[in-house]
PDB file of N, CA and C in Angstrom:
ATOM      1  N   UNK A   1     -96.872  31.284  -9.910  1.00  0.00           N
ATOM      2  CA  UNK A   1     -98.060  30.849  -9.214  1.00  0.00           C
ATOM      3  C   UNK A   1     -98.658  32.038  -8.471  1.00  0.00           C
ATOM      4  N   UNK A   2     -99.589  32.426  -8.699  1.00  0.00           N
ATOM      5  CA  UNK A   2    -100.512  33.274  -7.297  1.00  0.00           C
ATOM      6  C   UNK A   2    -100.643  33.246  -6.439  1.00  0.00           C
ATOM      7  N   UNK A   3    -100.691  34.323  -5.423  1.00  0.00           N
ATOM      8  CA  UNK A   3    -100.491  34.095  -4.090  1.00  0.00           C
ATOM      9  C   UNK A   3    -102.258  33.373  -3.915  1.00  0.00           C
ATOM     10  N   UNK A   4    -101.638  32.685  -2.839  1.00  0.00           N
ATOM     11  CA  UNK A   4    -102.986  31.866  -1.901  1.00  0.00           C
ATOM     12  C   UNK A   4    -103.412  32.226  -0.874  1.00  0.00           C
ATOM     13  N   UNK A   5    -104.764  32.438  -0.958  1.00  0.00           N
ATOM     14  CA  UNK A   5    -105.447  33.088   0.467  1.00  0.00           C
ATOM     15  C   UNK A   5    -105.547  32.412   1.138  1.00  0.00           C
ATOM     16  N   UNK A   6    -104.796  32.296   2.509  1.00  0.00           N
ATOM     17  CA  UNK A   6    -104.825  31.391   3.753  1.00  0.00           C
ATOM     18  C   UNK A   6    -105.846  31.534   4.439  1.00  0.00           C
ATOM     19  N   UNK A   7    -106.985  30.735   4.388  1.00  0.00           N
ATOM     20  CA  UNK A   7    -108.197  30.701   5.229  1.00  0.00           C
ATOM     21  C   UNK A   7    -108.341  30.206   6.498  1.00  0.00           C
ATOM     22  N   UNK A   8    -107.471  29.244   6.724  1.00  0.00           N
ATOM     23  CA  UNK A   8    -107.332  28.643   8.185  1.00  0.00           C
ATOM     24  C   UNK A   8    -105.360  27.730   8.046  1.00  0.00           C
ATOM     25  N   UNK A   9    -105.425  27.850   9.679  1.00  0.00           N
ATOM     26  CA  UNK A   9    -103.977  27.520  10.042  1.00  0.00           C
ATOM     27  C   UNK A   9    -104.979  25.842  11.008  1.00  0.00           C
ATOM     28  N   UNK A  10    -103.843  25.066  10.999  1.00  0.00           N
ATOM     29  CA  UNK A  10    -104.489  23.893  11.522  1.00  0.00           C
ATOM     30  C   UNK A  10    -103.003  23.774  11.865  1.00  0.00           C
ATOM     31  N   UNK A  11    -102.858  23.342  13.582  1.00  0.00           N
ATOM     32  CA  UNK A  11    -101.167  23.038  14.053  1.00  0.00           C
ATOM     33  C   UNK A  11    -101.698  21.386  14.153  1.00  0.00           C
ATOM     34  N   UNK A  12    -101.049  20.647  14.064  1.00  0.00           N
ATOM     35  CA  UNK A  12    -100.452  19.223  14.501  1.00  0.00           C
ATOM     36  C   UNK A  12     -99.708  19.358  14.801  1.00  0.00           C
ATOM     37  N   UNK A  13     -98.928  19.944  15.788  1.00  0.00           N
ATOM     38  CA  UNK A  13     -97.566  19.304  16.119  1.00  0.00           C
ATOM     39  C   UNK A  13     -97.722  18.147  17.166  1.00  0.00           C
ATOM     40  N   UNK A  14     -96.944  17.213  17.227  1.00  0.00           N
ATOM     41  CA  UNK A  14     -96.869  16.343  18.036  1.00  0.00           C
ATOM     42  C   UNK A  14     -97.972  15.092  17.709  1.00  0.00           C
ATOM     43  N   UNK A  15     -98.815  14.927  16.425  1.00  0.00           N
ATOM     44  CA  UNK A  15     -99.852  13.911  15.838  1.00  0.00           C
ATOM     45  C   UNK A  15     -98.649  13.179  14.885  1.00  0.00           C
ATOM     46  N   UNK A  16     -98.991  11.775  15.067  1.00  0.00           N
ATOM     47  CA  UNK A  16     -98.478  11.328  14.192  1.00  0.00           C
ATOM     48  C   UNK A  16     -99.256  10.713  13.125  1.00  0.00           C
ATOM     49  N   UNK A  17     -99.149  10.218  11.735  1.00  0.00           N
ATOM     50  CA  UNK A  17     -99.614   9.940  10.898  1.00  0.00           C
ATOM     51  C   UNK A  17    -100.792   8.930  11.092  1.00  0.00           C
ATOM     52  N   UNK A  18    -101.786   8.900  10.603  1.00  0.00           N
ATOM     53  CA  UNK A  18    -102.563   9.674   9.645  1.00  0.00           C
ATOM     54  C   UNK A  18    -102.856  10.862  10.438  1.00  0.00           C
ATOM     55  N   UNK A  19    -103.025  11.130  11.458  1.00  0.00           N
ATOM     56  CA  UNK A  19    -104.362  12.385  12.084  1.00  0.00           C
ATOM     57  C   UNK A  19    -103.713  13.140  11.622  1.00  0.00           C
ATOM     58  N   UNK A  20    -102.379  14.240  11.432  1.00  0.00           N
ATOM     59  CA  UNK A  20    -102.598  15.144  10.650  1.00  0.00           C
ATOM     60  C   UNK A  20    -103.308  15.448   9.170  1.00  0.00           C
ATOM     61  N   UNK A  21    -103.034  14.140   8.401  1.00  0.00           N
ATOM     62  CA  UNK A  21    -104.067  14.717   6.708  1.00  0.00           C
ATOM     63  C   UNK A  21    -105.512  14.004   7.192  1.00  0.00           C
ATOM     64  N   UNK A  22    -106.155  13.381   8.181  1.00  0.00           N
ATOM     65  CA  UNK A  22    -107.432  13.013   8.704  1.00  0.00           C
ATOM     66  C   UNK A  22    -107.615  14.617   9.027  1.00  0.00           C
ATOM     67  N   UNK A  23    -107.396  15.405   9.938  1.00  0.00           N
ATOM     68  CA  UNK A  23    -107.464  16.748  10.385  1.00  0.00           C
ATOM     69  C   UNK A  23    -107.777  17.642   9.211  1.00  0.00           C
ATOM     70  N   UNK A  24    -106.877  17.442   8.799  1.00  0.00           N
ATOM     71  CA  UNK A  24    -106.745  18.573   7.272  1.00  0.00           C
ATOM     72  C   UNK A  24    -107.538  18.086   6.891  1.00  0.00           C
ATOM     73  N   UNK A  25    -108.535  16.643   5.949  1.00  0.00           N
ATOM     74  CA  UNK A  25    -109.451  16.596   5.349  1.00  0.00           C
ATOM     75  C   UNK A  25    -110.411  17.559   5.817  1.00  0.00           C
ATOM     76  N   UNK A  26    -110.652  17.138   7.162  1.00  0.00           N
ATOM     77  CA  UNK A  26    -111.906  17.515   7.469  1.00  0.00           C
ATOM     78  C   UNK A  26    -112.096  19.361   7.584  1.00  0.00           C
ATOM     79  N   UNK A  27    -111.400  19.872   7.257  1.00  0.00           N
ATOM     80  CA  UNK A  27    -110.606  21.682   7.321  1.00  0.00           C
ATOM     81  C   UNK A  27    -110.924  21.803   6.038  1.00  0.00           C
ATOM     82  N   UNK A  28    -110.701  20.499   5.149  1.00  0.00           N
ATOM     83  CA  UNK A  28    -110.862  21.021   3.698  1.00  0.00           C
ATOM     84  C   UNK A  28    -112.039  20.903   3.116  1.00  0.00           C
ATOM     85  N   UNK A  29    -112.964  20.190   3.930  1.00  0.00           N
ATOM     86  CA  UNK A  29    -113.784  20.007   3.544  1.00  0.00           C
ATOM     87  C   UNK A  29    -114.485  20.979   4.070  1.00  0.00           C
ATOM     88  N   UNK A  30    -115.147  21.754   4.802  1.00  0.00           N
ATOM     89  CA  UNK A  30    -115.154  23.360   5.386  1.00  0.00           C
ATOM     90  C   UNK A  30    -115.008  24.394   4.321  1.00  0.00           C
ATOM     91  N   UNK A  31    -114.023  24.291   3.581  1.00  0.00           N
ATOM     92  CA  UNK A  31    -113.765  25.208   3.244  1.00  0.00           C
ATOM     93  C   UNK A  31    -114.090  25.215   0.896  1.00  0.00           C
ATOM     94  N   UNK A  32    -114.001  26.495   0.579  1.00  0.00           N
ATOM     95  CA  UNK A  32    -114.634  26.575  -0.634  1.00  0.00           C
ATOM     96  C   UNK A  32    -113.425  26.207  -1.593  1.00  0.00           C
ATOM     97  N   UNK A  33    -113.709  26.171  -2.918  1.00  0.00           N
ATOM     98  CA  UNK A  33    -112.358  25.895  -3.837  1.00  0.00           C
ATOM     99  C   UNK A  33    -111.524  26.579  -4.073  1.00  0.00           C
ATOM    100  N   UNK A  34    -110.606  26.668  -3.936  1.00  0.00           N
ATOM    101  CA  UNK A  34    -109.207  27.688  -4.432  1.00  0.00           C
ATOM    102  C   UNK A  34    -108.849  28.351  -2.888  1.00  0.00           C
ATOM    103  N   UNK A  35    -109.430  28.093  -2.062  1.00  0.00           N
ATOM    104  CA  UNK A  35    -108.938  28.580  -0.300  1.00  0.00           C
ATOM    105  C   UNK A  35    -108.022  27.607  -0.174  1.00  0.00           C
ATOM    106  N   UNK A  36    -107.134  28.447   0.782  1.00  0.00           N
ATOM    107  CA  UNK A  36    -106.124  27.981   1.273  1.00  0.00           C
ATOM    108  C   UNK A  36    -105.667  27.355   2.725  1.00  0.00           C
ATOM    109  N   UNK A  37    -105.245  26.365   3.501  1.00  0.00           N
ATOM    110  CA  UNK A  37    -105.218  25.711   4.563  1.00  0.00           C
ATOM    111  C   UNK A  37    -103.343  25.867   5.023  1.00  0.00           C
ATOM    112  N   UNK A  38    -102.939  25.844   5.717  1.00  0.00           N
ATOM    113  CA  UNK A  38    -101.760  26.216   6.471  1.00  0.00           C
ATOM    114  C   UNK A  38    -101.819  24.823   7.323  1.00  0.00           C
ATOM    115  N   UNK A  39    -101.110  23.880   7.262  1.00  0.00           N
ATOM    116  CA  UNK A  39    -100.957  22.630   8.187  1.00  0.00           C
ATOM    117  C   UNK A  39     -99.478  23.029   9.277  1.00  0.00           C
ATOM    118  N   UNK A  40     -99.546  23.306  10.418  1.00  0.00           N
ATOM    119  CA  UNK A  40     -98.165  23.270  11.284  1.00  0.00           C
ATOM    120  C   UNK A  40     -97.944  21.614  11.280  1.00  0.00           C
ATOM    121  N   UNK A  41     -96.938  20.532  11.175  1.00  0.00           N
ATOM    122  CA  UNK A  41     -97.278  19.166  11.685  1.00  0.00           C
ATOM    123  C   UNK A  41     -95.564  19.220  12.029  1.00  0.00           C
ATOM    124  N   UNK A  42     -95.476  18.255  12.913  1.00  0.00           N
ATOM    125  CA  UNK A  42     -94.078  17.619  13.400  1.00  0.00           C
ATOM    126  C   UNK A  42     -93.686  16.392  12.800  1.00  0.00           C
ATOM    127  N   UNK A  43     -94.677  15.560  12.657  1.00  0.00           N
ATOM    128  CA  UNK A  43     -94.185  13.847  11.802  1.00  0.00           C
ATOM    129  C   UNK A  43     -93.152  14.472  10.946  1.00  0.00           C
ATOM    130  N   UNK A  44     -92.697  13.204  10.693  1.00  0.00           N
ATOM    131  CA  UNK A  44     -90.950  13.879   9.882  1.00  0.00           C
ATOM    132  C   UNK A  44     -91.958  13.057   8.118  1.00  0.00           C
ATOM    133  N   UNK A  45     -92.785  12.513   8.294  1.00  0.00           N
ATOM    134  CA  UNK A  45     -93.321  11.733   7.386  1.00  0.00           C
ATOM    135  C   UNK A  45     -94.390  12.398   6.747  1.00  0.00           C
ATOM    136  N   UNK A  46     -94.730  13.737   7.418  1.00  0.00           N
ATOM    137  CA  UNK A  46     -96.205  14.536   6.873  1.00  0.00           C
ATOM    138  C   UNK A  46     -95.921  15.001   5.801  1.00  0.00           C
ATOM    139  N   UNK A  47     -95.034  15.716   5.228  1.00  0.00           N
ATOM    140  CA  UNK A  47     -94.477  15.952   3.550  1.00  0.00           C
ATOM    141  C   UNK A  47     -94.908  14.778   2.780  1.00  0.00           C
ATOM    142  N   UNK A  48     -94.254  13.668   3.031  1.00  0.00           N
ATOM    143  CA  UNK A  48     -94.752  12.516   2.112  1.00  0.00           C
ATOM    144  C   UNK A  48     -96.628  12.232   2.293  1.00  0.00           C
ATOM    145  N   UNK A  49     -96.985  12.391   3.637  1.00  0.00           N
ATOM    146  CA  UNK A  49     -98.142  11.929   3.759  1.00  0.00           C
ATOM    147  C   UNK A  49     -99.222  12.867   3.108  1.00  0.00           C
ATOM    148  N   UNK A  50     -98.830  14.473   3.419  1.00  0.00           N
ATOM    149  CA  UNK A  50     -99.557  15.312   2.481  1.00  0.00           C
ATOM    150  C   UNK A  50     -99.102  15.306   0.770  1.00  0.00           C
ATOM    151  N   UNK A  51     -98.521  14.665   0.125  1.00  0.00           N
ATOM    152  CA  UNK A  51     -98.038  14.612  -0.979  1.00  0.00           C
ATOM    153  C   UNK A  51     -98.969  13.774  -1.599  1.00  0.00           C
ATOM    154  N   UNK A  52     -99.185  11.985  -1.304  1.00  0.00           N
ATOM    155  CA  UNK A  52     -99.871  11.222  -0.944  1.00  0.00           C
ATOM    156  C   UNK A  52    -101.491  11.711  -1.290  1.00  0.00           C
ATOM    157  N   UNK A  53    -101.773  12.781  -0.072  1.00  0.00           N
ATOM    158  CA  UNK A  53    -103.338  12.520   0.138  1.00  0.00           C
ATOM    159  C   UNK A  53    -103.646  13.649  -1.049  1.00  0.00           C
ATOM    160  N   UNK A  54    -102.843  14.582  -1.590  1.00  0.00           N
ATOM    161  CA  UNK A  54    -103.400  15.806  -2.598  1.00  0.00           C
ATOM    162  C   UNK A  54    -103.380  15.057  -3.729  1.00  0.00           C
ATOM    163  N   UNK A  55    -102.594  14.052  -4.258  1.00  0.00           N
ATOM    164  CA  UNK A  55    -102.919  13.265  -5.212  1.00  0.00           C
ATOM    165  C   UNK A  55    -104.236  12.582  -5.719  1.00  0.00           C
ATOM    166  N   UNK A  56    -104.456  11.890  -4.336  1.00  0.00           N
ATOM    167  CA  UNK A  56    -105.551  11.379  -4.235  1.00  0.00           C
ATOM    168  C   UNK A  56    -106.745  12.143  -4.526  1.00  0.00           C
ATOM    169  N   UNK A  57    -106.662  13.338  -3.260  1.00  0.00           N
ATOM    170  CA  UNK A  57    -107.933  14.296  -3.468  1.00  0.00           C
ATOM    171  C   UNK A  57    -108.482  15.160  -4.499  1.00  0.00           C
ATOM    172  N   UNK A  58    -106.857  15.252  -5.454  1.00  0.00           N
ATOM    173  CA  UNK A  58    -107.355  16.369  -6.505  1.00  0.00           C
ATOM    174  C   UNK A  58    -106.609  17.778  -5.607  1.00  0.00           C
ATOM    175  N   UNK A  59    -106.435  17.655  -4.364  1.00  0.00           N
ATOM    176  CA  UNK A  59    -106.275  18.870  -3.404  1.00  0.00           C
ATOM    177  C   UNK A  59    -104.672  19.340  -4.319  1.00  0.00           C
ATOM    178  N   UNK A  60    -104.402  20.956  -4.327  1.00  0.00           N
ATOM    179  CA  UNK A  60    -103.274  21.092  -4.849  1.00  0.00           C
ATOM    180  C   UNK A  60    -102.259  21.411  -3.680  1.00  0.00           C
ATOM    181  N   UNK A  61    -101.431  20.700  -3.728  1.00  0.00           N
ATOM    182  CA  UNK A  61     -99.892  20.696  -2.156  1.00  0.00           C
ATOM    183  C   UNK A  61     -99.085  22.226  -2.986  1.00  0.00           C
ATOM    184  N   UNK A  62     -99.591  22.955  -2.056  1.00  0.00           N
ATOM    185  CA  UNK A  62     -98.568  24.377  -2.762  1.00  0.00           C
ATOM    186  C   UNK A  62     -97.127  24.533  -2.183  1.00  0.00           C
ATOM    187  N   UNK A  63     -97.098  24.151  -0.999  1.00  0.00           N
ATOM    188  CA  UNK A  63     -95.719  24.629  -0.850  1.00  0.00           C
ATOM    189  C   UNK A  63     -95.458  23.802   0.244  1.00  0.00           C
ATOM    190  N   UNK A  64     -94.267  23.070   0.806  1.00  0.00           N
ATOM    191  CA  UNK A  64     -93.761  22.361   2.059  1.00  0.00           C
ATOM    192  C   UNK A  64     -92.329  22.716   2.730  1.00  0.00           C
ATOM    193  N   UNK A  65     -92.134  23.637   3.429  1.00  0.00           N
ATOM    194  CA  UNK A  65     -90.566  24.165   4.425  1.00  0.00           C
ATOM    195  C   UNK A  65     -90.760  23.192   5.512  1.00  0.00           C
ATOM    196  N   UNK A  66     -89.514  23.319   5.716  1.00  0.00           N
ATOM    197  CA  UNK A  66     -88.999  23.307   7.042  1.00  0.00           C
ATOM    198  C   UNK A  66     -88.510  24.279   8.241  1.00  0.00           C
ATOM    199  N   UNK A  67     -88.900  24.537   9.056  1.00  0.00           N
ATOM    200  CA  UNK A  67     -88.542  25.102   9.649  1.00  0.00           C
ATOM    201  C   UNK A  67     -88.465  24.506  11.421  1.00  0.00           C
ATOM    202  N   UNK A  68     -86.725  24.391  11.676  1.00  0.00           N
ATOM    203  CA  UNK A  68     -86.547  23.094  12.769  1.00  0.00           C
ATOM    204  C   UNK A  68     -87.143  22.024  12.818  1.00  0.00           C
ATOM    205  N   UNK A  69     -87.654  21.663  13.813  1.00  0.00           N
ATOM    206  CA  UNK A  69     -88.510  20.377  13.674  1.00  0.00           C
ATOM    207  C   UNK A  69     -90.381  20.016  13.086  1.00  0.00           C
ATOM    208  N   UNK A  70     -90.429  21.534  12.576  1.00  0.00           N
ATOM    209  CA  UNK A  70     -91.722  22.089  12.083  1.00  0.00           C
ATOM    210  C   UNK A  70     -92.061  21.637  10.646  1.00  0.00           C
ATOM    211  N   UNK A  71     -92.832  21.199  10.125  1.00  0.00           N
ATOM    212  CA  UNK A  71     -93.190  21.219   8.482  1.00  0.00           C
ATOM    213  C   UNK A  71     -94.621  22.540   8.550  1.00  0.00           C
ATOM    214  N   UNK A  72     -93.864  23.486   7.506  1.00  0.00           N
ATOM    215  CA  UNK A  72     -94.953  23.997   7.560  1.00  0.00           C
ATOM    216  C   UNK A  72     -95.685  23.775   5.669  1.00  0.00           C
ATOM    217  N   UNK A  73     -96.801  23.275   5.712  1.00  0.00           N
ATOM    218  CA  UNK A  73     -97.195  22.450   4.437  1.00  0.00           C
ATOM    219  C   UNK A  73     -98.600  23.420   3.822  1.00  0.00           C
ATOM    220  N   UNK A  74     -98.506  24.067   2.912  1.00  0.00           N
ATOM    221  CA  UNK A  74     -99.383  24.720   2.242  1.00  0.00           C
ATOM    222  C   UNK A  74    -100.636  23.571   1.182  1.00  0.00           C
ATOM    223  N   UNK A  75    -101.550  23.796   1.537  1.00  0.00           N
ATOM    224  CA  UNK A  75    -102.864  23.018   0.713  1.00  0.00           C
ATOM    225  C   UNK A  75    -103.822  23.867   0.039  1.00  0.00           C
ATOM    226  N   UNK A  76    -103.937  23.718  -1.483  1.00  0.00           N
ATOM    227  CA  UNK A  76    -104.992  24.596  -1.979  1.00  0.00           C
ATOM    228  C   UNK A  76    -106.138  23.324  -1.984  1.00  0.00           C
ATOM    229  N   UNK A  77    -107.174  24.175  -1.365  1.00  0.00           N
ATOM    230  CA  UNK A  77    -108.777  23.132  -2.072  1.00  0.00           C
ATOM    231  C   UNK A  77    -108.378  23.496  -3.082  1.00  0.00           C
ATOM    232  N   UNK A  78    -109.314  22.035  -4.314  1.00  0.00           N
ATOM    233  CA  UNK A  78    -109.631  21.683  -5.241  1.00  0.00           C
ATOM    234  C   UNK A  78    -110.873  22.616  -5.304  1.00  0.00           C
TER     235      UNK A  78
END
C-alpha cells in the first residue's frame, strides 16, 4: 500500500460513539480524495464504529493501533 498523506489529525479522546465518526465525517468532507485524516479516539468501540462508517461511505479505513487506552485510526477519503 502507499504511504498516505496525513492532512489533518482530529483527537476524540474522551467522545463517545457516534461523535467521533460524526467529527470525522465532517473533516472528511473538507478534505479532497485520496487525503488522509488521523482520528486520536478513546471509545473502546471506535475501531468497530470507524469500520462501520468507511463501508458505508466508500471512505478507505487504512490502518487502526492501539496504543494504551488510545485508538489511533487512519481514514483515506474516497
Amino acid at each position: 500500500m502507499t504511504e498516505l498523506s496525513v492532512i489533518e489529525e482530529l483527537d476524540t479522546s474522551g467522545l463517545l460513539c457516534p461523535l467521533p465518526v460524526l467529527k470525522a465525517r465532517r473533516a472528511l468532507n473538507r478534505m479532497q480524495s485520496g487525503e488522509g485524516l488521523r482520528v486520536i479516539a478513546t471509545d473502546t468501540k471506535a475501531p468497530d464504529d470507524f469500520a462501520a462508517f468507511c463501508e458505508q461511505s466508500g471512505d478507505v479505513l487504512r490502518d487502526v493501533t492501539q496504543d494504551g487506552e488510545r485508538y489511533l485510526i487512519l481514514v483515506q477519503k474516497a
